[in-house]
N, C-alpha and C. Protein backbone atom coordinates (compact mmCIF):
# COMPACT_ATOMS: atom_id res chain seq x y z
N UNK A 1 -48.28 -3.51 -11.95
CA UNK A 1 -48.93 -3.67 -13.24
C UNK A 1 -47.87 -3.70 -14.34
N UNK A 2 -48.19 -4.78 -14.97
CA UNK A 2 -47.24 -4.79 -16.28
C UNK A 2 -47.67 -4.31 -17.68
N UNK A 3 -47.40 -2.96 -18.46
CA UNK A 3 -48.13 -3.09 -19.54
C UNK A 3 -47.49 -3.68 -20.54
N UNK A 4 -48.81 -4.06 -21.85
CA UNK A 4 -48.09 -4.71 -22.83
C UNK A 4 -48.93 -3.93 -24.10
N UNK A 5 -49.07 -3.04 -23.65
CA UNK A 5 -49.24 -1.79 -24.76
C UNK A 5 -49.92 -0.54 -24.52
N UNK A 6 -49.16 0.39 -25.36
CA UNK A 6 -49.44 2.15 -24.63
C UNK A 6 -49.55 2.61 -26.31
N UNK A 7 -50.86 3.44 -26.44
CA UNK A 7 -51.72 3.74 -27.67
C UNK A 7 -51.71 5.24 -27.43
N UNK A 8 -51.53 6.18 -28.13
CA UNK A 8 -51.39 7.60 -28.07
C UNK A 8 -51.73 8.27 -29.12
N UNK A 9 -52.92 9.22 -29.54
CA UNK A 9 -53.72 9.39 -30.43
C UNK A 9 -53.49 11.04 -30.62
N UNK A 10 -53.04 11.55 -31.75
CA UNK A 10 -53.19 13.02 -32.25
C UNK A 10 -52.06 13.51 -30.99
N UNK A 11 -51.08 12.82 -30.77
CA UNK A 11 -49.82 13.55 -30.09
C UNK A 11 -49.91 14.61 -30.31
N UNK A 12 -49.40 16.10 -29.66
CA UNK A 12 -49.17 17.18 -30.31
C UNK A 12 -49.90 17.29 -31.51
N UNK A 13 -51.09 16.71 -31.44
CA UNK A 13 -51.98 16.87 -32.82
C UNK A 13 -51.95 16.63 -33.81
N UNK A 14 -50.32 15.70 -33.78
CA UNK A 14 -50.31 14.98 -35.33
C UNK A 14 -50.30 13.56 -35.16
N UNK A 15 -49.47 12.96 -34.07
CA UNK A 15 -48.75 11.92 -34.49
C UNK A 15 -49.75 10.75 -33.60
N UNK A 16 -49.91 9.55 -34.24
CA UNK A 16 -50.24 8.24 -33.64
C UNK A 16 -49.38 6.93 -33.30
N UNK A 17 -49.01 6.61 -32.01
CA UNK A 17 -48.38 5.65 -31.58
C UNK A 17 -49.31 4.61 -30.97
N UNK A 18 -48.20 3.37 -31.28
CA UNK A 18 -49.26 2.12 -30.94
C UNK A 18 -47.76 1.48 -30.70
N UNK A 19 -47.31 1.00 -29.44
CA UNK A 19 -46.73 0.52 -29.04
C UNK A 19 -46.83 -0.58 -28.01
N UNK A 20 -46.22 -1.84 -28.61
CA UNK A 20 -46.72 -3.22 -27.90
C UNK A 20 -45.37 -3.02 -27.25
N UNK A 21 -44.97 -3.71 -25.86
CA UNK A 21 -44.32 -3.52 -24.98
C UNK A 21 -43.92 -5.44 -25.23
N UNK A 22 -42.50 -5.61 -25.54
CA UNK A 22 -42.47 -6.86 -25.16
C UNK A 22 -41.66 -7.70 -24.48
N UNK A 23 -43.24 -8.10 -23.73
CA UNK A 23 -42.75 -9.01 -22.60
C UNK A 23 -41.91 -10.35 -22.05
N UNK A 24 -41.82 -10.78 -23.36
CA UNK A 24 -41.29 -11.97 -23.40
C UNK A 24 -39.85 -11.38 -23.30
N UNK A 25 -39.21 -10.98 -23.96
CA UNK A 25 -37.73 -10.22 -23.86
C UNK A 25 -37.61 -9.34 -22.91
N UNK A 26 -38.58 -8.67 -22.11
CA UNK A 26 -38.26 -7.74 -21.12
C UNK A 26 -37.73 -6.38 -21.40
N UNK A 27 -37.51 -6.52 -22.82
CA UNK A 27 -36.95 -4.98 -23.37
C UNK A 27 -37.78 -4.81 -24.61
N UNK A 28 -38.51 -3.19 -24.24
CA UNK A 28 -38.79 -2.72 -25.77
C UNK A 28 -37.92 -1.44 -25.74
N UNK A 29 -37.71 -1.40 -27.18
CA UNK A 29 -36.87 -0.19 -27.48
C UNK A 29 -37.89 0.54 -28.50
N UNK A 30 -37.77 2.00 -28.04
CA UNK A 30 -38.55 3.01 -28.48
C UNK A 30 -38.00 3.83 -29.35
N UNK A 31 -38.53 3.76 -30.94
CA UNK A 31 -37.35 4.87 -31.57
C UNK A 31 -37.90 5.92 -32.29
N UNK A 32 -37.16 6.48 -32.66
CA UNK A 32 -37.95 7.26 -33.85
C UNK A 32 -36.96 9.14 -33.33
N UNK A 33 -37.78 9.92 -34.61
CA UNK A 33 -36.75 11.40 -34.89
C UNK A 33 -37.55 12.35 -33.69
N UNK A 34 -36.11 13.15 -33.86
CA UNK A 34 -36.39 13.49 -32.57
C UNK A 34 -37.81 14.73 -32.79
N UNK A 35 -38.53 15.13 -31.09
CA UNK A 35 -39.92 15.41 -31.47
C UNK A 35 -41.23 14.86 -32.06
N UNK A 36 -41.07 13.90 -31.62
CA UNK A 36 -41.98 13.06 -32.03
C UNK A 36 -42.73 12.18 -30.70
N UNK A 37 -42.23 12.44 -29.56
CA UNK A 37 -42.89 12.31 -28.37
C UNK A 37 -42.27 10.75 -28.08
N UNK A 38 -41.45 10.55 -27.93
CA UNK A 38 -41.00 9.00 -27.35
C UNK A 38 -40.83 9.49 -25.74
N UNK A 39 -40.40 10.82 -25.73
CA UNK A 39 -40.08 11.14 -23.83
C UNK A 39 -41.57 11.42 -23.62
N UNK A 40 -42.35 12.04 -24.28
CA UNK A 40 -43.28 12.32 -23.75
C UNK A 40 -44.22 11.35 -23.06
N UNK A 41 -44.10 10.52 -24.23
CA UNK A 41 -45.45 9.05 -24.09
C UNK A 41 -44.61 7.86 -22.62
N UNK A 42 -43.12 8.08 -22.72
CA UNK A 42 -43.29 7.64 -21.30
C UNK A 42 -43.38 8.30 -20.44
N UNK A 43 -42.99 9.65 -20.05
CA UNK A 43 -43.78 10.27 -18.97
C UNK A 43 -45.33 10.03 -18.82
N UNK A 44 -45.86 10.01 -19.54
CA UNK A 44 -47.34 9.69 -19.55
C UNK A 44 -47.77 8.21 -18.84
N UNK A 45 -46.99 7.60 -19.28
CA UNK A 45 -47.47 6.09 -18.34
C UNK A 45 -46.72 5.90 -17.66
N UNK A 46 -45.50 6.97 -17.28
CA UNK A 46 -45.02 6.93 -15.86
C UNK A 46 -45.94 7.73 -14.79
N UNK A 47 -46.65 8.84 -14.96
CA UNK A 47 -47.27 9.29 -14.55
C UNK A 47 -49.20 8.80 -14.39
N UNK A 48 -49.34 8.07 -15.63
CA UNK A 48 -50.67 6.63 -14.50
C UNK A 48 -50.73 6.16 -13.33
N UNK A 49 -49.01 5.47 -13.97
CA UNK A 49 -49.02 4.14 -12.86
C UNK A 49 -48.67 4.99 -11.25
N UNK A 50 -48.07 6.32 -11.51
CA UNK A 50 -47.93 7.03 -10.03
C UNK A 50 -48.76 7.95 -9.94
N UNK A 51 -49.87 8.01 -10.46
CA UNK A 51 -51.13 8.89 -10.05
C UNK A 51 -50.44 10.34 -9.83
N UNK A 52 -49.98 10.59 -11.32
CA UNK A 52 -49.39 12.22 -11.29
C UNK A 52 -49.98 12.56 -12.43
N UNK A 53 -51.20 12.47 -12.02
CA UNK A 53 -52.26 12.92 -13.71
C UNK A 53 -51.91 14.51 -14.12
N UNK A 54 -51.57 15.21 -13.13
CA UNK A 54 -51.26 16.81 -14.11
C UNK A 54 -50.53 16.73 -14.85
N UNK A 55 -49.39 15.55 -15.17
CA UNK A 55 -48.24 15.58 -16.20
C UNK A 55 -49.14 15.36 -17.83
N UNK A 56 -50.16 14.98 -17.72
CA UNK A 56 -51.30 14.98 -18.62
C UNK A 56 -51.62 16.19 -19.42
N UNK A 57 -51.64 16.92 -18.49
CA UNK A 57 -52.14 18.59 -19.12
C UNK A 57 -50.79 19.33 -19.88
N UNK A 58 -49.62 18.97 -19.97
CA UNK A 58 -48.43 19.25 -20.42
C UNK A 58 -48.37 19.06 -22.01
N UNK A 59 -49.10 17.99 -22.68
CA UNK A 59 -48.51 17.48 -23.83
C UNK A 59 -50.15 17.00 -24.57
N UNK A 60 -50.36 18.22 -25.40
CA UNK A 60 -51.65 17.99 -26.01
C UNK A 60 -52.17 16.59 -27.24
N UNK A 61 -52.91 16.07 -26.74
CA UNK A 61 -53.15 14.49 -27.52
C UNK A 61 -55.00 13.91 -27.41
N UNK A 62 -55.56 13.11 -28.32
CA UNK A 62 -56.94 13.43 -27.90
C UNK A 62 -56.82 11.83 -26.91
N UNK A 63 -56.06 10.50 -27.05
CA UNK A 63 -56.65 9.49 -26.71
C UNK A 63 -55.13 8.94 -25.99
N UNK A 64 -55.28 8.28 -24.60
CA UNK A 64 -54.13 7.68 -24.35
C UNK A 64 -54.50 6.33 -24.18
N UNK A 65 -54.20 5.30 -24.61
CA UNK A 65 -55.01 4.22 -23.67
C UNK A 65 -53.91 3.41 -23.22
N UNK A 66 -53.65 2.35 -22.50
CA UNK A 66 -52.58 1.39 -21.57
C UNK A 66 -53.46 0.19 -21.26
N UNK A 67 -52.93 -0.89 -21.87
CA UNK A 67 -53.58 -2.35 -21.55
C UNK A 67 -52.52 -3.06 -20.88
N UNK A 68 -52.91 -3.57 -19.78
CA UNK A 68 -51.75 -4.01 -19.06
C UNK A 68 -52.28 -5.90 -18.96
């Protein structure tokens, strides 16, 4: 599965990410200060795509979604 966007709602209870993944270049780069969940949100859709859903319960957020 290829995604081409990972949506992350009330991170740690504050923060909202909406990140389009792009495909045409094969590289997205993820930035931003530190604590702000850039490691987190890919553990999170590293842990979908390998069906390691407890990494879920680690990092409080109300909405994740992944459109592939």
């Amino acid at each position: 599965m290829r995604l081409k966007n990972i949506r992350v709602t009330k991170l740690f209870g504050l923060f909202d990410h909406d990140i389009s993944v792009r495909l045409d270049d094969r590289v997205t780069i993820i930035h931003g200060p530190n604590g702000f969940g850039k490691t987190a949100i890919l553990k999170m859709a590293q842990a979908l795509l390998t069906n390691h859903f407890s990494t879920f319960r680690r990092a409080p957020f109300s909405t994740f979604t992944v459109t592939g």
